[in-house]
C-alpha atoms as a PDB file:
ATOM      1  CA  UNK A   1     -11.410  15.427  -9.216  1.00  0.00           C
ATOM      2  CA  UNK A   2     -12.254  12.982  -6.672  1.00  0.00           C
ATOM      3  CA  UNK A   3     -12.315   9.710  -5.863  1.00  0.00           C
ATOM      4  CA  UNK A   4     -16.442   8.509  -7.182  1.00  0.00           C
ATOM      5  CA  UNK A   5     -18.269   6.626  -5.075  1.00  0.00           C
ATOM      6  CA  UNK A   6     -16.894   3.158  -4.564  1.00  0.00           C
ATOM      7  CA  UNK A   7     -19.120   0.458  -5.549  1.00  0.00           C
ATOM      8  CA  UNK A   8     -18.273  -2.968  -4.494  1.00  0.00           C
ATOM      9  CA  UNK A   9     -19.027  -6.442  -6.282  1.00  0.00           C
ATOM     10  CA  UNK A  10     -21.670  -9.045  -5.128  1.00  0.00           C
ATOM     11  CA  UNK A  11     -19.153 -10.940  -3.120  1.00  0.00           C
ATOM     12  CA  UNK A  12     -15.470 -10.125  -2.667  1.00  0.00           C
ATOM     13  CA  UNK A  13     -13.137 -11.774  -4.743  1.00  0.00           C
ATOM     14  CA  UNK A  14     -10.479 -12.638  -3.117  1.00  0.00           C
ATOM     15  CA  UNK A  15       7.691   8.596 -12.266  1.00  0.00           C
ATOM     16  CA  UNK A  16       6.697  11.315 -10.427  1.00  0.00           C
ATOM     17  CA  UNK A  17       3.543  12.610 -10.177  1.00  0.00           C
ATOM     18  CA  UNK A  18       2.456  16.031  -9.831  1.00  0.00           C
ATOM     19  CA  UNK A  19      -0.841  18.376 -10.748  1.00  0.00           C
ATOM     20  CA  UNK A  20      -0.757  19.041 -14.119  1.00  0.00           C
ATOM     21  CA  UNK A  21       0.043  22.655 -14.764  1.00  0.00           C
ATOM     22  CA  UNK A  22      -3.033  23.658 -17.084  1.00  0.00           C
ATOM     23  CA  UNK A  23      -5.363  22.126 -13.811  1.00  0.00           C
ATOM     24  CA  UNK A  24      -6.950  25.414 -11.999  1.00  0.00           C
ATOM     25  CA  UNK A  25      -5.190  27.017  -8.919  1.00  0.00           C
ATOM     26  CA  UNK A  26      -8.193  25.566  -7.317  1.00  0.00           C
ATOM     27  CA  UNK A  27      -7.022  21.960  -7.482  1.00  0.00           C
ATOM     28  CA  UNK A  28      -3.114  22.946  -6.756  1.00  0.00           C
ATOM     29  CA  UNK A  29      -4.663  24.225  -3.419  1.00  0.00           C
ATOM     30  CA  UNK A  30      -6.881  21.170  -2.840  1.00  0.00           C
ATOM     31  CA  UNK A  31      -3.769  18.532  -3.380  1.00  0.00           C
ATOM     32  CA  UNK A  32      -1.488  20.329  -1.234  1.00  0.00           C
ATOM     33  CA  UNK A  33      -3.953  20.665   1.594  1.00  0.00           C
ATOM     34  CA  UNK A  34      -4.500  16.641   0.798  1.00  0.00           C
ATOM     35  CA  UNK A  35      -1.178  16.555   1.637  1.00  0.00           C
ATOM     36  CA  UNK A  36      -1.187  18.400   4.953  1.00  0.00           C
ATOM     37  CA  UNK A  37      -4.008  17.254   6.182  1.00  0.00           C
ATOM     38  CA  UNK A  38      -2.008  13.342   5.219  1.00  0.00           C
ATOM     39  CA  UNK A  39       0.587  14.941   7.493  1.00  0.00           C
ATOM     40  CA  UNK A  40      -1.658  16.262  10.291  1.00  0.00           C
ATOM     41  CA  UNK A  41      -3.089  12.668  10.529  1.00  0.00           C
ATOM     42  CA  UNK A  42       0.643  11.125  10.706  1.00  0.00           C
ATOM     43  CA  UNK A  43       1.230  13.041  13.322  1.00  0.00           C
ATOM     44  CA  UNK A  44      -1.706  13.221  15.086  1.00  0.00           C
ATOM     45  CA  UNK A  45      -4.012  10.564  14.739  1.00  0.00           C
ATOM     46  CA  UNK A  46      -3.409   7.021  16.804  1.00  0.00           C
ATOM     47  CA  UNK A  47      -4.294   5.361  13.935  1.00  0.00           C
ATOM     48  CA  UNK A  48      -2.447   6.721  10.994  1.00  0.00           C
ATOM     49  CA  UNK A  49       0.894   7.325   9.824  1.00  0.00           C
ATOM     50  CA  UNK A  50       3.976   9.015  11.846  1.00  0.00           C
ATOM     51  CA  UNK A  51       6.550  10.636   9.538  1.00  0.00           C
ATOM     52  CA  UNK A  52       9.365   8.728  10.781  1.00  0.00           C
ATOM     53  CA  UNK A  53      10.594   5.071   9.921  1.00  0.00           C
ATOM     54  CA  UNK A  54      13.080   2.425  10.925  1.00  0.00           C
ATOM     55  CA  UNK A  55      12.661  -1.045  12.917  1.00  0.00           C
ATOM     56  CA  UNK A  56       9.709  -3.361  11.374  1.00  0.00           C
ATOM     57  CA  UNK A  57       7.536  -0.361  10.908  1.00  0.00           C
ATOM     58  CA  UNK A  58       6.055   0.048   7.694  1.00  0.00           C
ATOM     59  CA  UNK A  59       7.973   2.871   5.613  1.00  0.00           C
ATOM     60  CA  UNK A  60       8.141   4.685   2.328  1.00  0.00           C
ATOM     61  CA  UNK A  61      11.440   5.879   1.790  1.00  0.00           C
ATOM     62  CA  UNK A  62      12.254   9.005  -0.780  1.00  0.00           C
ATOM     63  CA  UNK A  63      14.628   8.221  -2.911  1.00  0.00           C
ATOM     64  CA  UNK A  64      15.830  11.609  -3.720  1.00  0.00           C
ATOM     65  CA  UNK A  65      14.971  13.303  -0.228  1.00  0.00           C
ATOM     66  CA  UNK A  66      15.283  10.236   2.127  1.00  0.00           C
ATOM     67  CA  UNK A  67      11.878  11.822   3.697  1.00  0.00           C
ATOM     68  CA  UNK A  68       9.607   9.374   5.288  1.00  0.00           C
ATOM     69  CA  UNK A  69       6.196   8.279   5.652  1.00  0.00           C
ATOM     70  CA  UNK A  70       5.798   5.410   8.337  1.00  0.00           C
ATOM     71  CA  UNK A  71       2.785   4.185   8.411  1.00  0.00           C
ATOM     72  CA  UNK A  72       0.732   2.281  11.399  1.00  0.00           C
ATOM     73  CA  UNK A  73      -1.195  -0.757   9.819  1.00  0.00           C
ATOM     74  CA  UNK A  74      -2.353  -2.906  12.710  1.00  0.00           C
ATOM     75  CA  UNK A  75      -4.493  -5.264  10.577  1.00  0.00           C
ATOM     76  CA  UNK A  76      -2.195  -7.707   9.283  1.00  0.00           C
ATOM     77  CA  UNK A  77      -3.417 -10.718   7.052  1.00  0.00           C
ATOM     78  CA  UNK A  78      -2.219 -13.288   4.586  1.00  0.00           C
ATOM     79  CA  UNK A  79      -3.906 -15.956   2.219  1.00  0.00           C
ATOM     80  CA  UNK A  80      -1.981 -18.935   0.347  1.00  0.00           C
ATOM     81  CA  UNK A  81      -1.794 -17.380  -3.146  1.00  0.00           C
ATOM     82  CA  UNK A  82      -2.870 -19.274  -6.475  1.00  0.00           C
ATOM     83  CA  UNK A  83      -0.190 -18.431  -8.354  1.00  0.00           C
ATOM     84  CA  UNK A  84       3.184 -18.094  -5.666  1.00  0.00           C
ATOM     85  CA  UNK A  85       2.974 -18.404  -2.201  1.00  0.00           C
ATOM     86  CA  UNK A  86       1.543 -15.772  -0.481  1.00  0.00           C
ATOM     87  CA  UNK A  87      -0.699 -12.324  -0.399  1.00  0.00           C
ATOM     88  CA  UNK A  88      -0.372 -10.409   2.555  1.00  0.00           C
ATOM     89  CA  UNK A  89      -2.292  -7.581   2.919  1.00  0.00           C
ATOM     90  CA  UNK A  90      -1.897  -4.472   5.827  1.00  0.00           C
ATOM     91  CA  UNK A  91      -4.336  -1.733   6.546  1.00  0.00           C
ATOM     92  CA  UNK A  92      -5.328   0.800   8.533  1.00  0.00           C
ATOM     93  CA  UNK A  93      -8.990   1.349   6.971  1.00  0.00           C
ATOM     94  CA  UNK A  94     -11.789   0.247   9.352  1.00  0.00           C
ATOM     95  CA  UNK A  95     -13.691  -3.117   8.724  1.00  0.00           C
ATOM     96  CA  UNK A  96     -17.208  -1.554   7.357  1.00  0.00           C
ATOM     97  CA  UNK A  97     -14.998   0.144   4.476  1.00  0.00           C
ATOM     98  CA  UNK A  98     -13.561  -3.280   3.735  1.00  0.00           C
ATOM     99  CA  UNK A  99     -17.387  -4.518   4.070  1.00  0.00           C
ATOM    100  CA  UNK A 100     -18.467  -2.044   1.563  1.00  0.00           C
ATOM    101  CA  UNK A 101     -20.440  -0.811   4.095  1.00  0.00           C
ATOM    102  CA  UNK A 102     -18.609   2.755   4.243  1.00  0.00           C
ATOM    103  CA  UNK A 103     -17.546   5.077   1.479  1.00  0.00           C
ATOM    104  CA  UNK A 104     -14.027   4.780   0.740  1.00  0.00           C
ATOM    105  CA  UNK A 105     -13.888   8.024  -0.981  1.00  0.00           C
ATOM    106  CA  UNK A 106     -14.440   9.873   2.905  1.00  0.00           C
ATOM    107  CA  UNK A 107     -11.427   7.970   4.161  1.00  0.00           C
ATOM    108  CA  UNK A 108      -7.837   8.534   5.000  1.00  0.00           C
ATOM    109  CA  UNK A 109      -5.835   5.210   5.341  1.00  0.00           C
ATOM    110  CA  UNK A 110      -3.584   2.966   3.302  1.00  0.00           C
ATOM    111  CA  UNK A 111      -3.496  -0.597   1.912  1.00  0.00           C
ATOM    112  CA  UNK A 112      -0.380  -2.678   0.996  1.00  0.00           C
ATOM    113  CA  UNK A 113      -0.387  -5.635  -0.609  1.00  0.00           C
ATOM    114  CA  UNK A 114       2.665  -7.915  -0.695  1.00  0.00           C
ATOM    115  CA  UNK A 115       2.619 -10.719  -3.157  1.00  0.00           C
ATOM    116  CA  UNK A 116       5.398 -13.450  -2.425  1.00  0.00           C
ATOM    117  CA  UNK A 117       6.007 -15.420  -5.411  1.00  0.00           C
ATOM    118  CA  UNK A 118       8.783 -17.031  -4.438  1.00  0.00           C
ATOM    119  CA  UNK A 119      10.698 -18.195  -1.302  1.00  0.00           C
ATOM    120  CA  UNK A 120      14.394 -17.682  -1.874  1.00  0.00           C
ATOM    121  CA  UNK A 121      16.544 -20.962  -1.054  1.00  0.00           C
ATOM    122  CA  UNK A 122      20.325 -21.475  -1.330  1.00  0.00           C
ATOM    123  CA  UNK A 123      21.296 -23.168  -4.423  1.00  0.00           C
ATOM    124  CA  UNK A 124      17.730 -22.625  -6.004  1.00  0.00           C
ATOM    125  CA  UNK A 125      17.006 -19.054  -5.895  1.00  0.00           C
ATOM    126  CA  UNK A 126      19.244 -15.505  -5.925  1.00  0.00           C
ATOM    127  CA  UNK A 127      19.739 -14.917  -2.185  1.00  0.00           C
ATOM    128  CA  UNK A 128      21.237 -11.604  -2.986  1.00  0.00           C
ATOM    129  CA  UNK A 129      19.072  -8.867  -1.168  1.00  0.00           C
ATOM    130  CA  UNK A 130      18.975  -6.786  -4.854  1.00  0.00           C
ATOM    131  CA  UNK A 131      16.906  -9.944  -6.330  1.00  0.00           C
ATOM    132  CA  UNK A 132      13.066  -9.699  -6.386  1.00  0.00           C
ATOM    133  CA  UNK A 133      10.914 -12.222  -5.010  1.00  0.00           C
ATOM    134  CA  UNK A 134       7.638 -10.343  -4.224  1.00  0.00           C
ATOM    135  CA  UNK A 135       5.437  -6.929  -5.750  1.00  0.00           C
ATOM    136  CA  UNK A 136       4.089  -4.652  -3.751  1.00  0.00           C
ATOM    137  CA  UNK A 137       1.157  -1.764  -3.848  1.00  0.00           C
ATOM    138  CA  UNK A 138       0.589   0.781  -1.443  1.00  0.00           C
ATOM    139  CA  UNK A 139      -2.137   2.690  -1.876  1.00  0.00           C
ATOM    140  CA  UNK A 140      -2.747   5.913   0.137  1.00  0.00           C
ATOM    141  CA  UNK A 141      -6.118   7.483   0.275  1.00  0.00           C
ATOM    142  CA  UNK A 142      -6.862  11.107   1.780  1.00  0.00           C
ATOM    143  CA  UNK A 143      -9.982  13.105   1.571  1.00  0.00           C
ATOM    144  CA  UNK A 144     -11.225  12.040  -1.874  1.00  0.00           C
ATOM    145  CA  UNK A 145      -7.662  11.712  -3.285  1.00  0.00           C
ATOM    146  CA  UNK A 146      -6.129   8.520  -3.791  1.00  0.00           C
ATOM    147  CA  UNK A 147      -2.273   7.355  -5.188  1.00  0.00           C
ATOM    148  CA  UNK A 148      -0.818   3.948  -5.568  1.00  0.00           C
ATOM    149  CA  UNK A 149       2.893   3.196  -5.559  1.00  0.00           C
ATOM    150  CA  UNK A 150       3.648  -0.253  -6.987  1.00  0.00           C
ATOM    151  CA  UNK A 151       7.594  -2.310  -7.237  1.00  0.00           C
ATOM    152  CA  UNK A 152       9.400  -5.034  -6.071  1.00  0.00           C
ATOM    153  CA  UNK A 153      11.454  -6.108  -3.621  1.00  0.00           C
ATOM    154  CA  UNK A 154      13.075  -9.125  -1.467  1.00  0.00           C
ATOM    155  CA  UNK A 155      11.134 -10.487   0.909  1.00  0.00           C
ATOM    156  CA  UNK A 156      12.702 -12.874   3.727  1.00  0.00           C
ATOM    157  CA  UNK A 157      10.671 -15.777   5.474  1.00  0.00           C
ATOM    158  CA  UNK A 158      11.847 -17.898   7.723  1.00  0.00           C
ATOM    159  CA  UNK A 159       8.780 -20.075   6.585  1.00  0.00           C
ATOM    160  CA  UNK A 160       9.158 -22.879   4.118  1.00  0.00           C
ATOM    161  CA  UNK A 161       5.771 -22.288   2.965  1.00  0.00           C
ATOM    162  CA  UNK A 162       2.320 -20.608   3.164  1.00  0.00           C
ATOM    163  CA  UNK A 163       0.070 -23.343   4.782  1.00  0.00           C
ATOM    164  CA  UNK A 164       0.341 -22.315   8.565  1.00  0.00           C
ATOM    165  CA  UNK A 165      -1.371 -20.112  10.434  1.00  0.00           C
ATOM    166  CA  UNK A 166       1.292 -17.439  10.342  1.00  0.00           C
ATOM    167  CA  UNK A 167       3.696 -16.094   7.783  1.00  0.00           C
ATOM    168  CA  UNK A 168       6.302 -13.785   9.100  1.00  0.00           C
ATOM    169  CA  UNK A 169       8.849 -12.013   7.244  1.00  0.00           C
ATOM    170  CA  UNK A 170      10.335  -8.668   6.317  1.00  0.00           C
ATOM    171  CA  UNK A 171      10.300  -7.147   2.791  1.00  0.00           C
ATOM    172  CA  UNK A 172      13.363  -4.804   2.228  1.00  0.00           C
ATOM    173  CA  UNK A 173      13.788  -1.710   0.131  1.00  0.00           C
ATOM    174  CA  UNK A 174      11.645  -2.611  -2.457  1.00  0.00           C
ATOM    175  CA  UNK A 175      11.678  -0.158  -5.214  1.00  0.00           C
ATOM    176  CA  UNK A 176       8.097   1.816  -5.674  1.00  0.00           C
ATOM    177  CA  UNK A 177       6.789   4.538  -8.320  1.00  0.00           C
ATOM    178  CA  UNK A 178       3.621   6.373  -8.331  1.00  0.00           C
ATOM    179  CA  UNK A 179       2.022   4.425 -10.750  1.00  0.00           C
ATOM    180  CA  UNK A 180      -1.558   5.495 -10.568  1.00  0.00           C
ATOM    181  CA  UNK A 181      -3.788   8.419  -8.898  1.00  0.00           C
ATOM    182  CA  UNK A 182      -6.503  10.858  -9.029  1.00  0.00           C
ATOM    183  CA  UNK A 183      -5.393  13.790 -10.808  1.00  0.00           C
ATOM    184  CA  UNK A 184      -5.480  15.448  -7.305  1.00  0.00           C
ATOM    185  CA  UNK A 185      -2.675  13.280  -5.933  1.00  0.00           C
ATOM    186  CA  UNK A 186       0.124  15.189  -5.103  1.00  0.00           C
ATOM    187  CA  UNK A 187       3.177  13.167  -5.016  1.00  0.00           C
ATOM    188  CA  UNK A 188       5.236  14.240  -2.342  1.00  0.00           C
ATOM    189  CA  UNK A 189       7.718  11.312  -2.147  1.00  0.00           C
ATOM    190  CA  UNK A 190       8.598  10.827  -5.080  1.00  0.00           C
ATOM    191  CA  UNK A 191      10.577   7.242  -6.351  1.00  0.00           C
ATOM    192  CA  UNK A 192      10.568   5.493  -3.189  1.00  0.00           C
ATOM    193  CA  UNK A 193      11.666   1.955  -0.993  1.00  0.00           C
ATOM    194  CA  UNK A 194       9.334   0.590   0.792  1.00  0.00           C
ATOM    195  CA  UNK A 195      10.269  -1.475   3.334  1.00  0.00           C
ATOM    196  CA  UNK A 196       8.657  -3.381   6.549  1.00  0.00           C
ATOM    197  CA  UNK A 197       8.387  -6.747   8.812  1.00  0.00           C
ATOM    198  CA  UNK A 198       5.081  -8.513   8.754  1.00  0.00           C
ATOM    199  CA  UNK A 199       3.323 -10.867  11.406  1.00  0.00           C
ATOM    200  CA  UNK A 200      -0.108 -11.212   9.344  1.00  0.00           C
ATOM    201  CA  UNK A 201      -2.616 -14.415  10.440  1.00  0.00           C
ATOM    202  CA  UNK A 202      -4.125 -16.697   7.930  1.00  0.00           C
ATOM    203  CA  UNK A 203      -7.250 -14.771   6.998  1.00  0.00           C
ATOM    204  CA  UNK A 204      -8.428 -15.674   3.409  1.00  0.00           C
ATOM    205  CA  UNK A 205     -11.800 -14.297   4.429  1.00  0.00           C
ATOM    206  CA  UNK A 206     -10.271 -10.574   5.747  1.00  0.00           C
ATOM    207  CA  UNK A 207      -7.716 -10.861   2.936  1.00  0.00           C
ATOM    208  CA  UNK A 208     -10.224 -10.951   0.118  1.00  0.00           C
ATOM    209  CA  UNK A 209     -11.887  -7.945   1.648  1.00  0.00           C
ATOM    210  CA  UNK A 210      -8.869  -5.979   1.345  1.00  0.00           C
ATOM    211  CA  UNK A 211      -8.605  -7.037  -2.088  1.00  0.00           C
ATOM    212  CA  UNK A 212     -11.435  -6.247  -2.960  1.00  0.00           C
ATOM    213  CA  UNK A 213     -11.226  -2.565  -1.289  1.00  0.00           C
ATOM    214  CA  UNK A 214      -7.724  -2.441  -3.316  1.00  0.00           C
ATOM    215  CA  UNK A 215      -9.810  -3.366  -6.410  1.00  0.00           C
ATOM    216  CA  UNK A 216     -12.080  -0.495  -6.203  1.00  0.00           C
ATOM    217  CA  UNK A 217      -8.672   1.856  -5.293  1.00  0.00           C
ATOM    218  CA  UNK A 218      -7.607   1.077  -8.492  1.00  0.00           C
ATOM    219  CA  UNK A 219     -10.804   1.040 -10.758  1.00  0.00           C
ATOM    220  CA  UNK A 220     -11.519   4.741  -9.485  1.00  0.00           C
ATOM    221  CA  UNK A 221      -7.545   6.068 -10.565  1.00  0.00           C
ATOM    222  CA  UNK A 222      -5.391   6.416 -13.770  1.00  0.00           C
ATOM    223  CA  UNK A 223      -2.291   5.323 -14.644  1.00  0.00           C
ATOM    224  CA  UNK A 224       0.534   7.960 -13.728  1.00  0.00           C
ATOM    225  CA  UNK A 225       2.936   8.543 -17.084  1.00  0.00           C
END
């Protein structure tokens, strides 16, 4: 199965998983060539993903093989959030798919979405780096196939708020699971960390875009027992 056609609304608003064994041979061989061809772009394509990790890069982290998938997001945006402080968003995916204007089903590219509820301040808030003061998505799309791990994590600031015109920090190890895909997702990580540093620029325009692309992610998969 793959990803339907992605229809947007009027104006944008702001476990492992693996193919099930009674799916045909057919879509075992489609979601492991999703997978190399995932790996192919890493390591080919300027604008994907490289499998390798460290520094501020953005990274998912097995947490059973300690493989990695670091990823290459050079649009970086945040927006004050309603309820918290900030939603930063990352991406890889050209602007007319953000638009609407392209088919996100064609694409290969990722979204994350950080949501900071919480700057942590000594004597108000657990500064222990095993406390959780944000959620994050990352959702990875390639060739009609589409996963999203979701978790928590710390994120650091040196910010006292979200009303500038930047925002940077660094979310650490937060903890991730597959928790939705098409059923042609093939899991290759596993339980994961996720970890990066951030430099995003207020956007709330951009940022809703993303959302809104995120949105339609999510409408077109299933939740991942």
């Amino acid at each position: 199965m793959r990803i339907p056609s992605i229809s947007y609304p009027t104006m944008c608003p702001s476990a492992i998983y693996h193919v099930n064994t009674h799916q045909s041979s057919i879509n075992c061989a489609v979601a492991r060539f999703v997978t190399t061809l995932l790996i192919a772009c890493a390591l080919f394509a300027p604008g994907c993903s490289t499998l390798s990790g460290g520094g501020s890069t953005p990274t998912l982290t097995s947490a059973s093989t300690r493989d990695q998938l670091a990823l290459r997001l050079p649009t970086q945006v945040f927006t004050p959030a309603k309820a918290g402080i900030a939603d930063i968003y990352l991406t890889d995916l050209p602007a007319d798919a953000l638009t609407g204007k392209q088919d996100l089903a064609n694409l290969t590219g990722t979204i994350v979405h950080i949501h900071v509820f919480t700057i942590p301040s000594a004597g108000d808030t657990p500064i222990a780096t095993t406390a959780t003061t944000s959620t994050v998505r990352v959702a990875i799309l390639a060739n009609g196939q589409a996963g999203i791990y979701a978790g928590g994590g710390f994120f650091t600031t040196s910010e006292d708020d979200a009303t500038g015109k930047d925002f940077d920090g660094r979310l650490r190890r937060a903890t991730v699971y597959l928790r939705q895909a098409t059923p042609g997702f093939d899991d290759v990580l596993g339980p994961s960390e996720f970890s990066t540093g951030t430099s995003p620029k207020r956007d709330e325009k951009q940022a809703a875009a993303i959302a809104s692309a995120l949105d339609a992610i999510a409408n077109a998969t299933q939740p991942v027992e």
